[in-house]
N, C-alpha and C. Protein backbone atom coordinates (compact mmCIF):
# COMPACT_ATOMS: atom_id res chain seq x y z
N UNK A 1 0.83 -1.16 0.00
CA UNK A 1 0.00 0.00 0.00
C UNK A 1 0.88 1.24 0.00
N UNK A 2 0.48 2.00 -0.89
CA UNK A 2 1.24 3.10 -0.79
C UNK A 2 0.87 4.43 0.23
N UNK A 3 1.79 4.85 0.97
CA UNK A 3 1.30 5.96 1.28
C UNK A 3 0.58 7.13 0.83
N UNK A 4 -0.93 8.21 0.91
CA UNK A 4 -0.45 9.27 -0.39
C UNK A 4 -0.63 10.45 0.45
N UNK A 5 -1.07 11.78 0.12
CA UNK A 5 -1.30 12.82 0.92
C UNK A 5 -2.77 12.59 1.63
N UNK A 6 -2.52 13.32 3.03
CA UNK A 6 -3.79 13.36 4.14
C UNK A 6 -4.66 14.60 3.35
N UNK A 7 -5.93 14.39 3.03
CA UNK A 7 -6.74 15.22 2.80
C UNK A 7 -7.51 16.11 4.17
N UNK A 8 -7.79 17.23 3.94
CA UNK A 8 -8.40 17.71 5.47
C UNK A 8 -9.63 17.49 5.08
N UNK A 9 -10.22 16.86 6.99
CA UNK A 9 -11.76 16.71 6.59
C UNK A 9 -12.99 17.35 6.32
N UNK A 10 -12.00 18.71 6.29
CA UNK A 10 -12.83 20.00 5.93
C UNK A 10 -13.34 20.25 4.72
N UNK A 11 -12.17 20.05 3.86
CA UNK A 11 -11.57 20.54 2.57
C UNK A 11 -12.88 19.24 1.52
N UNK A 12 -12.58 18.24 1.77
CA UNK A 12 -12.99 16.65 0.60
C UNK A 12 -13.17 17.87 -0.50
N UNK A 13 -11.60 17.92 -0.94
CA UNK A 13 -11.46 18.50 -2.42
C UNK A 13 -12.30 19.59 -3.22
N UNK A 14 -13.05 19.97 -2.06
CA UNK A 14 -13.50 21.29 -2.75
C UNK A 14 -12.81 22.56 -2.60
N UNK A 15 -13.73 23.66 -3.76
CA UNK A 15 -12.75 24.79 -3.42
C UNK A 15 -14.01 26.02 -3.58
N UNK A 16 -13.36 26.64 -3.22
CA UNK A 16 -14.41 28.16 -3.16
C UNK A 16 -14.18 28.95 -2.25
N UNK A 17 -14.98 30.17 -1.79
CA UNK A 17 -15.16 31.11 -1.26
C UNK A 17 -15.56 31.42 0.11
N UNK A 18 -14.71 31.29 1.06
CA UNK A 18 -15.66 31.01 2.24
C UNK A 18 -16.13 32.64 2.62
N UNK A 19 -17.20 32.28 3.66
CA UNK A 19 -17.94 33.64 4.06
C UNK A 19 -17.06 34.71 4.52
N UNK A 20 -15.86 34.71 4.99
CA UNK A 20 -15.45 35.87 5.86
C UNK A 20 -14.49 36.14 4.25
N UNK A 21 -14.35 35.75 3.37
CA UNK A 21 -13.76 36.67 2.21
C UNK A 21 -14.71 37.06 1.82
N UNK A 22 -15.89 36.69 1.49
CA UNK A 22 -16.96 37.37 0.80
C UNK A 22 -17.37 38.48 1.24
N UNK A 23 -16.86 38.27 2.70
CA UNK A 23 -17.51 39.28 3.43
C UNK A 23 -17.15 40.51 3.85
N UNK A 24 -15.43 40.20 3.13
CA UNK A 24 -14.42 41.04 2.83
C UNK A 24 -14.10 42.27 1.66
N UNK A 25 -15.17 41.02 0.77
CA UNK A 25 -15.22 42.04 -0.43
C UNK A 25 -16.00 42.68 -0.28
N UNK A 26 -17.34 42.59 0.29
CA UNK A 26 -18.57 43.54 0.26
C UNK A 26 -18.28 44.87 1.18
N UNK A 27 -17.31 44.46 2.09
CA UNK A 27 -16.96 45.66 2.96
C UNK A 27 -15.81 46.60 2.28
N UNK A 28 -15.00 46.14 1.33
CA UNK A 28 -14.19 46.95 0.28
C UNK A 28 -15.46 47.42 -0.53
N UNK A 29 -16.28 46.79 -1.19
CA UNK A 29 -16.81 47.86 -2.68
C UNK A 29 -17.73 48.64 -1.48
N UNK A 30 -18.38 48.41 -0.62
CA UNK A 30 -18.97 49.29 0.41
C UNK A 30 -18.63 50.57 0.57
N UNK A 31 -17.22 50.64 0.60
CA UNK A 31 -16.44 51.59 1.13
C UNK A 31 -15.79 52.26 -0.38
N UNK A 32 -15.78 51.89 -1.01
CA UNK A 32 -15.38 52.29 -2.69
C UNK A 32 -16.58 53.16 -3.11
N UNK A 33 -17.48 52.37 -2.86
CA UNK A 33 -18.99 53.03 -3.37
C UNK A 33 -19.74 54.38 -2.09
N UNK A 34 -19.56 54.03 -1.10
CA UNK A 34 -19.79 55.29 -0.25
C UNK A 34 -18.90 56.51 -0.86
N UNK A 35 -17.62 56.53 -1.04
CA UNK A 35 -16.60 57.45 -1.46
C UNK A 35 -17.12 57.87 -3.35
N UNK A 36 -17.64 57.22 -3.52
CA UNK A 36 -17.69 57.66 -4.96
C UNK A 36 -19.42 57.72 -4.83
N UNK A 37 -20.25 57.74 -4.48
CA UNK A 37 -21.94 58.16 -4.40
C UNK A 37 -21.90 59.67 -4.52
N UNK A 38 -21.34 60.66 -3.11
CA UNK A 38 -21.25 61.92 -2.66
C UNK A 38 -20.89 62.54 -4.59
N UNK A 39 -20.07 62.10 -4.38
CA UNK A 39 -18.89 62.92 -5.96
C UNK A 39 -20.15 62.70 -7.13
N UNK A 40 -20.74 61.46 -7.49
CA UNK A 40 -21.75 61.42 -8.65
C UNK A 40 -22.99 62.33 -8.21
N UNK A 41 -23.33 62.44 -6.98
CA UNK A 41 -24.67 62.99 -6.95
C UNK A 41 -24.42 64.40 -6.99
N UNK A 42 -22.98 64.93 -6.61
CA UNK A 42 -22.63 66.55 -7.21
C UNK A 42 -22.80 66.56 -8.40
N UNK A 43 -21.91 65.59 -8.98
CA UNK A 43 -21.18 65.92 -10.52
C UNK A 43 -23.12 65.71 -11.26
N UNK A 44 -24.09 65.18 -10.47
CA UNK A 44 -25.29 65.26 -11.49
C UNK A 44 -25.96 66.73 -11.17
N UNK A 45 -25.95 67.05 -10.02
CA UNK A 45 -26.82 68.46 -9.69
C UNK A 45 -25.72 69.49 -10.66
N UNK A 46 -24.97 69.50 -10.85
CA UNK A 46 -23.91 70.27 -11.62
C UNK A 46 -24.74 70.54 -12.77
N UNK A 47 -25.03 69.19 -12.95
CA UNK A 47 -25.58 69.10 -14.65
C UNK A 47 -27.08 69.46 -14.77
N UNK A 48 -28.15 69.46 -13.85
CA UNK A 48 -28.85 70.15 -13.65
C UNK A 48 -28.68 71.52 -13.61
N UNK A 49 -27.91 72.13 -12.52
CA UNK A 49 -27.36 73.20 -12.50
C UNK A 49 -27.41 74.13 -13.79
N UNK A 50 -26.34 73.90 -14.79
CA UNK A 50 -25.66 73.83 -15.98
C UNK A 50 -27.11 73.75 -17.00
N UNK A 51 -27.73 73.25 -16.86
CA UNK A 51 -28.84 72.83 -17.90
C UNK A 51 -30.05 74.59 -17.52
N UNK A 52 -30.07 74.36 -16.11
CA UNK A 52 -30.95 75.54 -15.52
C UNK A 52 -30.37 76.63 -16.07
N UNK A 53 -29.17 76.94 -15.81
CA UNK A 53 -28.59 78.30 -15.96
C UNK A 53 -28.95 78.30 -18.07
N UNK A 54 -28.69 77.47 -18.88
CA UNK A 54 -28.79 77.81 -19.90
C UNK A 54 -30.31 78.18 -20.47
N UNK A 55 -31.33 77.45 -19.62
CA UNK A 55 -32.60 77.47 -20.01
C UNK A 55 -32.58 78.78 -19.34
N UNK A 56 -32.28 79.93 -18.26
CA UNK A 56 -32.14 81.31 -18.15
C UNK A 56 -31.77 81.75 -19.31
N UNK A 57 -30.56 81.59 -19.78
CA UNK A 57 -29.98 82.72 -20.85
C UNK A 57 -31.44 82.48 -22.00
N UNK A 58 -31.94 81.20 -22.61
CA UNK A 58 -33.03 80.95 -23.45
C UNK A 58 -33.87 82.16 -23.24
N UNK A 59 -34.40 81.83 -21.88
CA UNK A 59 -35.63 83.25 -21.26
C UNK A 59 -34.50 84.25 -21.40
N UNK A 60 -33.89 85.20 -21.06
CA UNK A 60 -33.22 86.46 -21.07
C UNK A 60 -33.13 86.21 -22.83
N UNK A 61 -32.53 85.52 -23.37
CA UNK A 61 -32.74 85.91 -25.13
C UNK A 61 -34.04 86.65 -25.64
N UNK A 62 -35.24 85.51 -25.38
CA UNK A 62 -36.64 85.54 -25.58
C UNK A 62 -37.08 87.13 -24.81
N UNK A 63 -36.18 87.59 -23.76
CA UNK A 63 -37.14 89.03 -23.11
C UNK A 63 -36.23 90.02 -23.94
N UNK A 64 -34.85 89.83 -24.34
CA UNK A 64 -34.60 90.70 -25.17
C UNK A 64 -35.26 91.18 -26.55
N UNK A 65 -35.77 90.05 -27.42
CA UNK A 65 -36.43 90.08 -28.67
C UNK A 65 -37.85 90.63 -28.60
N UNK A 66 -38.45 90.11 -27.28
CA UNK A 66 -39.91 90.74 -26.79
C UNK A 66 -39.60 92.23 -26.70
N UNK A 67 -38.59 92.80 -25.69
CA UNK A 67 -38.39 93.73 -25.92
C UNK A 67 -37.72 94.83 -27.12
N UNK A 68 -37.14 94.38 -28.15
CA UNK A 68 -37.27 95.14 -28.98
C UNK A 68 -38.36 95.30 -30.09
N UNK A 69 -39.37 94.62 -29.66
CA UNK A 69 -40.60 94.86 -31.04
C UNK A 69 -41.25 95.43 -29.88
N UNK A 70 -40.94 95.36 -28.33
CA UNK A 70 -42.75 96.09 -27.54
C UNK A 70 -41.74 97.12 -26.74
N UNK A 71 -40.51 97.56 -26.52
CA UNK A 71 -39.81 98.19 -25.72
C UNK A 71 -40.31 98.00 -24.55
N UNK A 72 -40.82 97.22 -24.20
CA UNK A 72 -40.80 96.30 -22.45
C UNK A 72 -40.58 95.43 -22.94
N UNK A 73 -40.61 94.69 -21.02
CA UNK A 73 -40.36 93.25 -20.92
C UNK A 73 -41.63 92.29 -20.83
N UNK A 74 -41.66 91.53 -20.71
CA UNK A 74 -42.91 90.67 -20.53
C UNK A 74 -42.57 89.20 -19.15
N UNK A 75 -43.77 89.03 -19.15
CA UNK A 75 -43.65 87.70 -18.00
C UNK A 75 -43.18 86.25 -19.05
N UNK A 76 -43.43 85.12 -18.25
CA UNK A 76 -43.24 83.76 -19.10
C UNK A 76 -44.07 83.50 -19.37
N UNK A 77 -44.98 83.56 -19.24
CA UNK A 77 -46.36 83.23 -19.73
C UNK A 77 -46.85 83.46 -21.05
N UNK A 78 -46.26 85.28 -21.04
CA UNK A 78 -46.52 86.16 -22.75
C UNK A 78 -45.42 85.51 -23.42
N UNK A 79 -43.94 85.32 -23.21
CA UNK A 79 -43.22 85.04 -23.95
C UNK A 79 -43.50 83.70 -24.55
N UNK A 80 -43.78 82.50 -23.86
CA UNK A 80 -44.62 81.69 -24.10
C UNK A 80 -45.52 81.01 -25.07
N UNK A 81 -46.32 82.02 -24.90
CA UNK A 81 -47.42 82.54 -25.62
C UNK A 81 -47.32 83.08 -27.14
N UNK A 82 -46.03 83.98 -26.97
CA UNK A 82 -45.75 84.38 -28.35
C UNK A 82 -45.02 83.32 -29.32
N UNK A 83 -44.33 82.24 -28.66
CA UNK A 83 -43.55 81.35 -28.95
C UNK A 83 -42.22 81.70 -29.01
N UNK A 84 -41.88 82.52 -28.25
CA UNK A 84 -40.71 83.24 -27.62
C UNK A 84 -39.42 82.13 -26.85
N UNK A 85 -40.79 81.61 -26.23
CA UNK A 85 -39.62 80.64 -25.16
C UNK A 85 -40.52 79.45 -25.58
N UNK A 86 -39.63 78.05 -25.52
CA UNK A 86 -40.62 76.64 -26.01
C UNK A 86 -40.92 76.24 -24.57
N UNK A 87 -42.11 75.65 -24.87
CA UNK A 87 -42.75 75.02 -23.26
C UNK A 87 -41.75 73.86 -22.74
N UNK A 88 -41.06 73.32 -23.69
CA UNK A 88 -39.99 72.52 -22.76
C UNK A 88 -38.69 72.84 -22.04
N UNK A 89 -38.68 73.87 -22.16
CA UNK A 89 -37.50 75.10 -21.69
C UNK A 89 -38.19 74.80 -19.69
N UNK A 90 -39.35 75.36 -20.16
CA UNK A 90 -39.85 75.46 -18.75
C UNK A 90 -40.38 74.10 -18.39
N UNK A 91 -40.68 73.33 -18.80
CA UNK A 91 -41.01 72.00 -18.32
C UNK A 91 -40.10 70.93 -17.67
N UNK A 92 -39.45 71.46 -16.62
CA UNK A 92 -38.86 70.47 -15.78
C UNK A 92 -38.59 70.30 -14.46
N UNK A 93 -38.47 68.75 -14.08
CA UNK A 93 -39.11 68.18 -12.85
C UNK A 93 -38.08 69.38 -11.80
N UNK A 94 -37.15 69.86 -11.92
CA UNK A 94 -35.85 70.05 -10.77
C UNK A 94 -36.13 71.16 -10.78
N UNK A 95 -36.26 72.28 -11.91
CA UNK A 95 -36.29 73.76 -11.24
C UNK A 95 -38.10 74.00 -11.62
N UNK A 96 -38.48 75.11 -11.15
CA UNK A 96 -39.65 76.20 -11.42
C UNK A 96 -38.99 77.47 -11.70
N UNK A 97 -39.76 77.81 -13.14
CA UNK A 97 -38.98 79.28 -13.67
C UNK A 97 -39.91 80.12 -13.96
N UNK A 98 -39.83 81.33 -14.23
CA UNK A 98 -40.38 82.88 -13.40
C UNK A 98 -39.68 83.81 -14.24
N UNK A 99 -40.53 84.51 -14.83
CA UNK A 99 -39.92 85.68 -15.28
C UNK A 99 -41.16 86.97 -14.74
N UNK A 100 -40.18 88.06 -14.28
CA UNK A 100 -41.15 89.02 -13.62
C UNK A 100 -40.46 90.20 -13.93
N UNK A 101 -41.25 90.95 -15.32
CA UNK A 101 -41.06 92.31 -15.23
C UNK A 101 -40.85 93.46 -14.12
N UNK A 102 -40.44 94.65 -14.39
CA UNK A 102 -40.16 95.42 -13.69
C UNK A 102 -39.97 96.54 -13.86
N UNK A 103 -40.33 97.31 -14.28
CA UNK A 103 -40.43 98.77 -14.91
C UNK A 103 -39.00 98.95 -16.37
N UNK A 104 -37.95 99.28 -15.88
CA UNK A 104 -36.91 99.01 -17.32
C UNK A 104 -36.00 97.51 -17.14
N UNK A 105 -36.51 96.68 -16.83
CA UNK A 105 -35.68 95.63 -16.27
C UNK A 105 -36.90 94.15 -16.44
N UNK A 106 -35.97 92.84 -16.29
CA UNK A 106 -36.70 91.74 -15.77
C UNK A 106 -36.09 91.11 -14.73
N UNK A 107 -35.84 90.50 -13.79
CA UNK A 107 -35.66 89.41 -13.76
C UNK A 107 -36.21 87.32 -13.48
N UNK A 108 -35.50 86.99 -14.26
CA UNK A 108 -35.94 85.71 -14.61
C UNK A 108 -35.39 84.49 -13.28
N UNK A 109 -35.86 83.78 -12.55
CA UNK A 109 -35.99 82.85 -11.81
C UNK A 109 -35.98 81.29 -11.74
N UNK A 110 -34.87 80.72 -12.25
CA UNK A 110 -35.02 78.81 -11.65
C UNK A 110 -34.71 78.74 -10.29
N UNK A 111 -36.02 78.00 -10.18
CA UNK A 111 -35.91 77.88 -8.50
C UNK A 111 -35.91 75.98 -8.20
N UNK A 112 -34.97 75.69 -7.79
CA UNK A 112 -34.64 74.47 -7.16
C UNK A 112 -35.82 73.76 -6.34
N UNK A 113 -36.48 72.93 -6.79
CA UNK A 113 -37.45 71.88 -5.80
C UNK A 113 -37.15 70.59 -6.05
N UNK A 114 -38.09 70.17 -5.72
CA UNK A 114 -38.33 68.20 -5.91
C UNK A 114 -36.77 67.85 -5.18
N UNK A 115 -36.23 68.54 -3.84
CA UNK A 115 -34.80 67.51 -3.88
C UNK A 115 -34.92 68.05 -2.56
N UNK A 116 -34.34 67.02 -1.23
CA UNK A 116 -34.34 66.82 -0.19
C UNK A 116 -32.61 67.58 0.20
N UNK A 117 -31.84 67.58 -0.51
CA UNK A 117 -30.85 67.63 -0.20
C UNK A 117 -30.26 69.11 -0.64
N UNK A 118 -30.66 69.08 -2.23
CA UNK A 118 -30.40 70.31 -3.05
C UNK A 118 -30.78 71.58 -3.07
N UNK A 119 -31.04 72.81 -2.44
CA UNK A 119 -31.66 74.10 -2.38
C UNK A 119 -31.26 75.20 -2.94
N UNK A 120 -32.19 76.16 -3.09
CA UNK A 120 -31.60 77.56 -3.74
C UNK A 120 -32.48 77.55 -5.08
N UNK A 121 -31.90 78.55 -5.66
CA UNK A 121 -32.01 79.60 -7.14
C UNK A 121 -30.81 80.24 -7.73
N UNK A 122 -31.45 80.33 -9.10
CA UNK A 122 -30.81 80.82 -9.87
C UNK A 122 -31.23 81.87 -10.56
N UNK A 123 -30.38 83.32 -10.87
CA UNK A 123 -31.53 84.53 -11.51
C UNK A 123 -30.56 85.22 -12.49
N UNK A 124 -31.41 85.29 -13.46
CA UNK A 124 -30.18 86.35 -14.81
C UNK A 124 -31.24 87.53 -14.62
N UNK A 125 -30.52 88.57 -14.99
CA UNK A 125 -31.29 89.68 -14.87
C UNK A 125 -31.06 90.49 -16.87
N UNK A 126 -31.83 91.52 -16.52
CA UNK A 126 -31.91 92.07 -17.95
C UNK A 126 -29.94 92.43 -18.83
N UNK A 127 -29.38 92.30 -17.91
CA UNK A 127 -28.19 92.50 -18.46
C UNK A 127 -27.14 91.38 -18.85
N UNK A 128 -27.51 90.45 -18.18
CA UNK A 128 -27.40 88.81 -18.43
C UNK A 128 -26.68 88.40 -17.37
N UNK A 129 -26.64 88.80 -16.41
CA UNK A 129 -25.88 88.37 -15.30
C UNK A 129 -26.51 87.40 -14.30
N UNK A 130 -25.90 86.12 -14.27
CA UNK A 130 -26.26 84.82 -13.34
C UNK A 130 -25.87 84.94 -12.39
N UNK A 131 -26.75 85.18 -11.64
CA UNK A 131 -26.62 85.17 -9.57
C UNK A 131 -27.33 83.81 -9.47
N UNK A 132 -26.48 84.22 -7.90
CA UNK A 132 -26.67 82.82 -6.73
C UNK A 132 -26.56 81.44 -7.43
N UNK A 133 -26.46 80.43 -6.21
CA UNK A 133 -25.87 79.22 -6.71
C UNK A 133 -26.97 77.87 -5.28
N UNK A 134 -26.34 77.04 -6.22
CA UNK A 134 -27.07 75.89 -4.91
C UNK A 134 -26.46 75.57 -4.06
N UNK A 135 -26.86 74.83 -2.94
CA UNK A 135 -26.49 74.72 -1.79
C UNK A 135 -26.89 72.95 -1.10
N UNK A 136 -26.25 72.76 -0.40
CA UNK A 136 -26.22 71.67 0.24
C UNK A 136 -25.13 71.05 1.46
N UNK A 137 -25.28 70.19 1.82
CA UNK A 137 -24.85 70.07 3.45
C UNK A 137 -23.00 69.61 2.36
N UNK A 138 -23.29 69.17 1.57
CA UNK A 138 -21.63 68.54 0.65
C UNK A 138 -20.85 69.51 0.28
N UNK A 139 -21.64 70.93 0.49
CA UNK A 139 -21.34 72.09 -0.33
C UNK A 139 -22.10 72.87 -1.40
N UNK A 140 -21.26 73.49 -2.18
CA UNK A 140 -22.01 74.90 -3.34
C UNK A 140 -22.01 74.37 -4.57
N UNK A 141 -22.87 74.23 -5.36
CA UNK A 141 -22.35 74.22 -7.13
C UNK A 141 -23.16 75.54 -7.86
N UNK A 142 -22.18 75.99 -8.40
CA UNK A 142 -22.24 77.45 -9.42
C UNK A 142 -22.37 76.83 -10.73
N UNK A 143 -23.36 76.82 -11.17
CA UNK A 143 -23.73 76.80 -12.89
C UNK A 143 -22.24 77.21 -13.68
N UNK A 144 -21.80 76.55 -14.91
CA UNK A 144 -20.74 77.20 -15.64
C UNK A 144 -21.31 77.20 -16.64
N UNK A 145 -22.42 78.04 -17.06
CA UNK A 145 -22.46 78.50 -18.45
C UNK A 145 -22.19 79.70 -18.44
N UNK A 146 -21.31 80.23 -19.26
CA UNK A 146 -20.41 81.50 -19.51
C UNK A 146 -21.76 82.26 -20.18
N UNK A 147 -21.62 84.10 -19.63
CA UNK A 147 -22.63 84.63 -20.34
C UNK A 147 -22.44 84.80 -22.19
């Protein structure tokens, strides 16, 4: 009889994964994925952000053109109306937008809702200048669309 190798009676030749590695990995991508969630859910309000601020300059275009055939400004509603501004400009779930005359002036309004986390506005005024920015407990994001 030959001698051969002792098998453990644990082992009978199988192989795989036992629980405390598995359990190893889930606590690495855990920790991979907490660190990278924060960074995507900026880098998307950004893009909201970014999308808002351009659908402003749209409205500030649309009150400039209103205003050179009526020498005022008008609300969103008239511009609208005239087909000035397209209803999908204003049709979206993240901001509410506002345009409110003012004797030689407008200014126009995306206002930040539907988000637990995300707050604030955004306002171009008749000269095209983008104020204020959003806010949140992660920090600020400032729209970068250049006037």
């Amino acid at each position: 009889m030959t001698a051969g190798r002792r098998r453990s009676p644990t082992t009978d030749g199988r192989s795989g994964y036992t629980l405390i590695e598995a359990m190893v990995v889930l606590v690495v991508m855990a920790i991979v994925m907490s660190m990278g969630v924060p960074r995507f859910s900026r880098s998307l309000e950004q893009t909201r952000a970014d999308v808002a601020a351009a659908n402003l300059r749209a409205i500030w275009t649309a009150e400039r053109l209103y205003w050179l055939e009526n020498r005022r400004y008008a609300d969103l509603s008239t511009l609208m109306s005239r087909n000035l501004v397209d209803a999908s400009v204003c049709a979206s779930t993240f901001y509410a937008y506002s345009a409110t005359p003012s004797g030689d002036g407008f200014v126009a309004v995306a206002e930040r809702g539907n988000s637990g986390t995300w707050g604030g506005r955004l306002e171009i005024d008749q000269g095209g200048t983008l104020n204020n920015l959003l806010t949140n407990s992660g920090g600020d994001v400032v729209p970068s669309v250049a006037p």
